[in-house]
N, C-alpha and C. Protein backbone atom coordinates (compact mmCIF):
# COMPACT_ATOMS: atom_id res chain seq x y z
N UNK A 1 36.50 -68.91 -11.27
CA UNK A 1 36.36 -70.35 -11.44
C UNK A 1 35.56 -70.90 -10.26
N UNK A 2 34.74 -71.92 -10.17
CA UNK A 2 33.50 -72.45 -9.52
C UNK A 2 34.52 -73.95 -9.00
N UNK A 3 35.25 -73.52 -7.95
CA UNK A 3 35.72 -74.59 -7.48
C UNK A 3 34.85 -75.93 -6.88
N UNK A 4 33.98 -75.53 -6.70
CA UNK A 4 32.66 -76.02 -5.54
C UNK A 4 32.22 -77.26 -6.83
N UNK A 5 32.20 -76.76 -8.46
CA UNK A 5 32.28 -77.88 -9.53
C UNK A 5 32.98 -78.71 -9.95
N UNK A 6 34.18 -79.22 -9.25
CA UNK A 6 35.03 -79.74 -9.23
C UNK A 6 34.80 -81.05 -8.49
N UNK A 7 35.44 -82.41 -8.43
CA UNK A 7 35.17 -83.04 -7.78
C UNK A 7 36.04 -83.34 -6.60
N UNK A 8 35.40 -84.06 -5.57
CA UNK A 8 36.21 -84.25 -4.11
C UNK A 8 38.01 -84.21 -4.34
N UNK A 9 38.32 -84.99 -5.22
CA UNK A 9 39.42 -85.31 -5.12
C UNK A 9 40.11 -84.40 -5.52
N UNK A 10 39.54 -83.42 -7.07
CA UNK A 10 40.19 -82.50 -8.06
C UNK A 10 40.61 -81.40 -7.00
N UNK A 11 39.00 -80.83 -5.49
CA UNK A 11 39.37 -79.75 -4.61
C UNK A 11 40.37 -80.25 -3.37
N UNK A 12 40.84 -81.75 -3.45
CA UNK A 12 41.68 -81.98 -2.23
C UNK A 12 42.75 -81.84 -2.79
N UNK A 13 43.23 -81.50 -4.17
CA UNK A 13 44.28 -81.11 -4.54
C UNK A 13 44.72 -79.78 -4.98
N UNK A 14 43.48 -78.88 -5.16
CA UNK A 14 44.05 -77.52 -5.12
C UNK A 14 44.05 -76.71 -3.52
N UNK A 15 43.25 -77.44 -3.13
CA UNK A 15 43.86 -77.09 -1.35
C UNK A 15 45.09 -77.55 -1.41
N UNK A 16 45.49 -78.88 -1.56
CA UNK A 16 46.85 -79.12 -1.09
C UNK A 16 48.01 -78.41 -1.62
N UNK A 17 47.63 -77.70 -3.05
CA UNK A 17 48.44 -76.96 -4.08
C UNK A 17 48.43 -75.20 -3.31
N UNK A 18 47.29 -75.43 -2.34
CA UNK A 18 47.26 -74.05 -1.61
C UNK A 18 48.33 -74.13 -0.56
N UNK A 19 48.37 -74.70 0.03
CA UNK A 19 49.08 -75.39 0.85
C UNK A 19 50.73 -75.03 0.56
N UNK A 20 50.74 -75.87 -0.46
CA UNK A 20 52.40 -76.11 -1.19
C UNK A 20 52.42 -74.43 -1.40
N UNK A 21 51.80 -73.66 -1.78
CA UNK A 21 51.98 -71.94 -2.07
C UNK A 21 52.25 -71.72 -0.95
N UNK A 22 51.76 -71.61 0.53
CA UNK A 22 52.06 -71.09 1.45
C UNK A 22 53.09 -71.43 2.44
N UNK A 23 53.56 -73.21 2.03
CA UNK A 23 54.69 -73.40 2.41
C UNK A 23 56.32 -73.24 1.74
N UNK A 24 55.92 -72.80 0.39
CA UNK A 24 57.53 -72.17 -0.53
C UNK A 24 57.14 -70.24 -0.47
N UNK A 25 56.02 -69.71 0.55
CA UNK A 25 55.57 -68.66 0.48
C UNK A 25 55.32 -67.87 -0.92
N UNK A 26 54.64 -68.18 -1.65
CA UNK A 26 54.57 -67.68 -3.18
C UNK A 26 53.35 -67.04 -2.47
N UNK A 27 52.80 -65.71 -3.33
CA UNK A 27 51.74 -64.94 -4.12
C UNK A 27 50.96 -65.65 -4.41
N UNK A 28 51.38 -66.34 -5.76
CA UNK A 28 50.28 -66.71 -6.66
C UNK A 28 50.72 -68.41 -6.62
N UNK A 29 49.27 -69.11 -7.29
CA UNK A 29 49.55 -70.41 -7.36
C UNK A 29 49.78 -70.90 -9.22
N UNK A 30 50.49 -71.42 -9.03
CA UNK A 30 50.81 -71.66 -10.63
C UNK A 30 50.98 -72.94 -10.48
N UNK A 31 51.17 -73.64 -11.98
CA UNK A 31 50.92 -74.79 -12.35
C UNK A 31 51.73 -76.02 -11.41
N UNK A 32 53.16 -75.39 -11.04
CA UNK A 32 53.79 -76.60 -10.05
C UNK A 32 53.30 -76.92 -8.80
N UNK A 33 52.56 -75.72 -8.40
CA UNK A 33 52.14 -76.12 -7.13
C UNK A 33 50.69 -77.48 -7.47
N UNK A 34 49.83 -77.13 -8.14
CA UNK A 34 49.28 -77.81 -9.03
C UNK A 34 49.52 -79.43 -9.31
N UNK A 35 50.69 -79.27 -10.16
CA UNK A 35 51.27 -81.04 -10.37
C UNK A 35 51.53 -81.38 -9.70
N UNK A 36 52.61 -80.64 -8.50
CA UNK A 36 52.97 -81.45 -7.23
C UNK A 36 52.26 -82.12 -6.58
N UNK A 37 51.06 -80.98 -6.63
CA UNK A 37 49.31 -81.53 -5.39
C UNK A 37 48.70 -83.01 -6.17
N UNK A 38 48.84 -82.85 -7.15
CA UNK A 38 48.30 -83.65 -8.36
C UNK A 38 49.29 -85.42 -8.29
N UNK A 39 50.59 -85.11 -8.09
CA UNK A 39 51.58 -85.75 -7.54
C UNK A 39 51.35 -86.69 -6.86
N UNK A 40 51.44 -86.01 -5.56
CA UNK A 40 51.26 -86.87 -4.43
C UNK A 40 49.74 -86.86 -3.28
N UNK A 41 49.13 -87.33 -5.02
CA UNK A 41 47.38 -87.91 -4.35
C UNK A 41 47.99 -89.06 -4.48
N UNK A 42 47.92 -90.00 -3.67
CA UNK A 42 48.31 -90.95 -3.66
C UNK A 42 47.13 -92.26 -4.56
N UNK A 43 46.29 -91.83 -4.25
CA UNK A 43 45.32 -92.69 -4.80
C UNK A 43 44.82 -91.91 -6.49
N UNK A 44 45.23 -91.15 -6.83
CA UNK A 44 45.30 -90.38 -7.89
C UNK A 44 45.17 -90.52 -9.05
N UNK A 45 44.72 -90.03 -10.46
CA UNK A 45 45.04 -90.95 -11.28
C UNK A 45 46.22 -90.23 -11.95
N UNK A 46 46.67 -89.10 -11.92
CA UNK A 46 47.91 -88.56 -12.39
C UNK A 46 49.07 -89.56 -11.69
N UNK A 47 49.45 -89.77 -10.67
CA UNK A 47 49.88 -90.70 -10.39
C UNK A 47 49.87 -92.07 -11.05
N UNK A 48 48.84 -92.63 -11.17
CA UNK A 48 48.71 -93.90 -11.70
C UNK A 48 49.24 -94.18 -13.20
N UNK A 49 48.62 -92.72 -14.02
CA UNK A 49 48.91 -92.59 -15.06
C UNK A 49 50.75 -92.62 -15.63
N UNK A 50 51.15 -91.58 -14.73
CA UNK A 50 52.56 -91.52 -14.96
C UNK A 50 53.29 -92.53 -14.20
N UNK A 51 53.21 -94.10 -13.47
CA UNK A 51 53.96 -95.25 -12.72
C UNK A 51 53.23 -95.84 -13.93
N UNK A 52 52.42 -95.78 -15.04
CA UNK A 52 52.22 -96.61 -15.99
C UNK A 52 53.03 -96.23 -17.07
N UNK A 53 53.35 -95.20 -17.51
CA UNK A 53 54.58 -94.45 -18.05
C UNK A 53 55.63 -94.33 -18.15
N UNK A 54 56.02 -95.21 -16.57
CA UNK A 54 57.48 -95.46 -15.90
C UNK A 54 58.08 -94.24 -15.92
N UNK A 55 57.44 -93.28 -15.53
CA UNK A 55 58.13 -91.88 -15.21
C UNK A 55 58.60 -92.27 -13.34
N UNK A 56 59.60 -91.54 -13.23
CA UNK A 56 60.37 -91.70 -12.07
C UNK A 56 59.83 -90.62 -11.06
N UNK A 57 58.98 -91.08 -10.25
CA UNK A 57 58.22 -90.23 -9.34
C UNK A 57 59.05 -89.49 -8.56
N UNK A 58 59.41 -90.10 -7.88
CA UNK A 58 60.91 -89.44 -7.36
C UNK A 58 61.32 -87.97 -7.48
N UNK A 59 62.02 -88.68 -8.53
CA UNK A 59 62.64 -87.53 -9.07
C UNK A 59 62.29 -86.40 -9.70
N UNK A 60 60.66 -86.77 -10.42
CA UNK A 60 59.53 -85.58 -10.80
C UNK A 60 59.39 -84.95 -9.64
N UNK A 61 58.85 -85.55 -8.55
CA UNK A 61 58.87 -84.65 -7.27
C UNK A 61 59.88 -83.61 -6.91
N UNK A 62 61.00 -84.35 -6.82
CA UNK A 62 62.19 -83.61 -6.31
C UNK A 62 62.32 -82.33 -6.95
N UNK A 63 62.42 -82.85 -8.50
CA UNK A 63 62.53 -81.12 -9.77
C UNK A 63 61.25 -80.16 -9.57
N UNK A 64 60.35 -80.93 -9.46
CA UNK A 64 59.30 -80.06 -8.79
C UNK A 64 59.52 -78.45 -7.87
N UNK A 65 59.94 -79.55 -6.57
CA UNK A 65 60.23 -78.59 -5.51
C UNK A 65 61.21 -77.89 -5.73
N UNK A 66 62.42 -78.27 -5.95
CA UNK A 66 63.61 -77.42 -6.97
C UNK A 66 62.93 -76.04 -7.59
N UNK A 67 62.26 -76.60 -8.37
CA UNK A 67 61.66 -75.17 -8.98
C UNK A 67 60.76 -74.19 -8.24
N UNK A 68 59.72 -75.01 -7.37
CA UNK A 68 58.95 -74.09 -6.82
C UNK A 68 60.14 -73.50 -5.41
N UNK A 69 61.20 -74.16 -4.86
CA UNK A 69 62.21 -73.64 -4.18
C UNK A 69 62.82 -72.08 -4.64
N UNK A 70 63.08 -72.49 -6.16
CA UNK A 70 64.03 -71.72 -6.93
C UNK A 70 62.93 -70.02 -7.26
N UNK A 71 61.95 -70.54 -7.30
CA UNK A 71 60.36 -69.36 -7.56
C UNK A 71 61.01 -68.07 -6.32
N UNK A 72 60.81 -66.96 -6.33
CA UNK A 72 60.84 -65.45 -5.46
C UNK A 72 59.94 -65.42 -4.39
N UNK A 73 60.54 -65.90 -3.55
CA UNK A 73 59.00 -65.73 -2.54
C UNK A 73 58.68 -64.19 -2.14
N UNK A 74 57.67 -64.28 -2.21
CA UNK A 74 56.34 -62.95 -1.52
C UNK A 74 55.74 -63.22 -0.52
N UNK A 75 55.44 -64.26 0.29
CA UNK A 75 53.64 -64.70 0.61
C UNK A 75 54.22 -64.98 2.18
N UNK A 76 53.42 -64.00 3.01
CA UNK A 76 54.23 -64.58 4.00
C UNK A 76 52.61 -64.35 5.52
N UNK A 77 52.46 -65.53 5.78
CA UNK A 77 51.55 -65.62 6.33
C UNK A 77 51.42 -65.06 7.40
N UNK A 78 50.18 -64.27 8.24
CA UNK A 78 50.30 -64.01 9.40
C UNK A 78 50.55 -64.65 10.66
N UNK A 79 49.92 -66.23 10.19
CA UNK A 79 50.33 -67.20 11.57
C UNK A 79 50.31 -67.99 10.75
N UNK A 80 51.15 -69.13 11.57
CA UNK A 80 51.50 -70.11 10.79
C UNK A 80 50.43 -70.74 10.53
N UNK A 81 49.88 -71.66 9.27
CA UNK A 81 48.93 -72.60 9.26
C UNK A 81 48.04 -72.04 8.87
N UNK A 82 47.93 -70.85 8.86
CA UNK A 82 46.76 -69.80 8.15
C UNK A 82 46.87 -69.70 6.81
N UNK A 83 45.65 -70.05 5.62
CA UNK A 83 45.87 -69.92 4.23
C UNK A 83 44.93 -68.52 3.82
N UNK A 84 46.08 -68.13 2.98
CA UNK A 84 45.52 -67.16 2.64
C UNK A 84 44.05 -66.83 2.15
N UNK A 85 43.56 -65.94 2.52
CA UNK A 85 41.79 -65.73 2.16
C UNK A 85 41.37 -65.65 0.39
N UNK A 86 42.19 -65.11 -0.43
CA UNK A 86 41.97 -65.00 -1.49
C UNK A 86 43.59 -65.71 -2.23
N UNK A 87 43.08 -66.67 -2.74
CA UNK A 87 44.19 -67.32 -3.95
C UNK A 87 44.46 -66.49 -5.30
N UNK A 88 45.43 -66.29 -5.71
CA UNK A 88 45.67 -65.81 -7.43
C UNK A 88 46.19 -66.80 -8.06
N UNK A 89 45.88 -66.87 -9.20
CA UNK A 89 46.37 -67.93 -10.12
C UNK A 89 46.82 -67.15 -11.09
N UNK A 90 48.03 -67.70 -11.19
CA UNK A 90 48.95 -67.16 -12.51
C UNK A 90 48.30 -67.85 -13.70
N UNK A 91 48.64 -66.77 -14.90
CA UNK A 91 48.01 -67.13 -16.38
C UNK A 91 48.10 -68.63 -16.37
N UNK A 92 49.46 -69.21 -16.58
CA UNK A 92 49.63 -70.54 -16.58
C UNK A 92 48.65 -71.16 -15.70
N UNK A 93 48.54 -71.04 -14.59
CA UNK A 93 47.41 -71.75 -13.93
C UNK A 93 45.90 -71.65 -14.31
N UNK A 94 45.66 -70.72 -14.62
CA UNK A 94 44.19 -70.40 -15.15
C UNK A 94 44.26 -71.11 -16.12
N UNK A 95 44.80 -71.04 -17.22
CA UNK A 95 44.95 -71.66 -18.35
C UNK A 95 44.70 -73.44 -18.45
N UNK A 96 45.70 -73.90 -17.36
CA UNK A 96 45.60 -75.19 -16.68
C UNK A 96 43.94 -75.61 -16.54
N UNK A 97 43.56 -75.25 -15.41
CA UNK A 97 42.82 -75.31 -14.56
C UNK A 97 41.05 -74.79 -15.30
């Protein structure tokens, strides 16, 4: 996938979804890491979309992390703050994305 075709905002959220992988230490990035990043863009329109929806941000967040909590961790960085050099995306994420 040609991330580089994506726009500013779409790649400040799969960094941040890189991010969220290396801080619940996962392998691969799959779709929660994804919505979460997607989540909390604050200026976003997934955001905007779902406070027009009256979905309870909150608490989407919270089940979020719950799950990516509840996920097997693997991924365990050499130093802290270091992202991994090569990302995998689980089917679900490819699929997504």
């Amino acid at each position: 996938m040609r991330f580089d075709r994506l726009t500013e905002q779409a790649q400040e959220a799969l960094q941040m979804a890189q991010e969220l992988m290396q801080q619940f230490q996962h392998s691969q990035m799959d779709v929660e890491h994804v919505f979460l990043a997607l989540l909390r863009q604050e200026d976003g329109i997934v955001r905007t979309i779902l406070e027009k929806l009256g979905v309870d941000l909150l608490r989407l967040e919270e089940r979020l992390e719950m799950e990516l909590a509840n996920t097997p961790r693997a991924f365990r960085a050499p130093m802290y703050g270091a992202l991994p050099t090569q990302v995998y995306l689980t089917p679900r994420a490819k699929w997504v994305l």
